[in-house]
Protein backbone atom coordinates (compact mmCIF):
# COMPACT_ATOMS: atom_id res chain seq x y z
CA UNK A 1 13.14 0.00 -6.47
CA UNK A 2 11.84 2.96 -4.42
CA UNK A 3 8.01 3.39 -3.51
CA UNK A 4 6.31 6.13 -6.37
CA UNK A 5 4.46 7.53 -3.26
CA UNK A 6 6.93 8.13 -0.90
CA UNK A 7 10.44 7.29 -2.73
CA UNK A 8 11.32 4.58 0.75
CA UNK A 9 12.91 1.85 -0.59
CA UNK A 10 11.56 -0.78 2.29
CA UNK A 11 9.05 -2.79 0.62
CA UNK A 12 8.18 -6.29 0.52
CA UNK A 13 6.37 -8.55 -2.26
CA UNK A 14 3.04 -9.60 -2.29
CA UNK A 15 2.31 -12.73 -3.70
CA UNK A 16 -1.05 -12.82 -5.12
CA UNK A 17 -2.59 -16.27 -6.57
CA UNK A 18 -6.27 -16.36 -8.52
CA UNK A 19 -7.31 -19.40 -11.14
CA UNK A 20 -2.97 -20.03 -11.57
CA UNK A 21 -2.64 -16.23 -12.00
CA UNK A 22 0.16 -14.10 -10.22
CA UNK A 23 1.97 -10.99 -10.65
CA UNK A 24 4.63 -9.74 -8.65
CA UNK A 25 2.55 -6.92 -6.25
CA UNK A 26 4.72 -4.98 -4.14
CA UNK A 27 3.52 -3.11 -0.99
CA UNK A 28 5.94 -0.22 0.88
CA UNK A 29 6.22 -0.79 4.34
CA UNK A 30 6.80 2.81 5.18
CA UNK A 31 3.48 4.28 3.84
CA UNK A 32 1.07 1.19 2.64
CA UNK A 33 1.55 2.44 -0.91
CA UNK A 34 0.66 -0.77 -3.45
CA UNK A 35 1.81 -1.64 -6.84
CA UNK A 36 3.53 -3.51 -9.47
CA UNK A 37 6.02 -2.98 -11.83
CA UNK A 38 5.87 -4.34 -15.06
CA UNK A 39 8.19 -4.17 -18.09
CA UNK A 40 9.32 -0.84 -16.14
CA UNK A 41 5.98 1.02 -16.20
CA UNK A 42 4.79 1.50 -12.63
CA UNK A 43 1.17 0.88 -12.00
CA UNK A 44 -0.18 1.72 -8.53
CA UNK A 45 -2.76 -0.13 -7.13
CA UNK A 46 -3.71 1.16 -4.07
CA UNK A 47 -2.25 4.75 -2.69
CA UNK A 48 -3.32 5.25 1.08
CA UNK A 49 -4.88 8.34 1.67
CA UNK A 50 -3.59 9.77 5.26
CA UNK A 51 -6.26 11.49 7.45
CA UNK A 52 -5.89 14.95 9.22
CA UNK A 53 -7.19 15.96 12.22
CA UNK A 54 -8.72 19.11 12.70
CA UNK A 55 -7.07 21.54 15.64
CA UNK A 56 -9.59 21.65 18.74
């Protein structure tokens, strides 16, 4: 599966435990982009926001 942010398909699979719970979390490698897919629906978790620098 490719990343919904930025379509790389390096990723690798987070494996989150809480009180016996876990879901399969997957984080892209290439741009920090985080999120699981479930029954085919994507949900993203976390989408890094990149910073620009302002020209001197």
């Amino acid at each position: 599966m490719n990343c919904p942010t930025c379509n790389h398909h390096n990723h690798n699979e987070v494996d989150l435990h809480s009180d016996g719970f876990a879901e399969g979390i997957i984080e892209c490698s290439d741009c920090g982009t985080i999120w699981t897919n479930k029954l085919g629906q994507v949900n993203v978790i976390n989408k890094p926001v990149q910073l620009q620098t302002a020209a001197a």
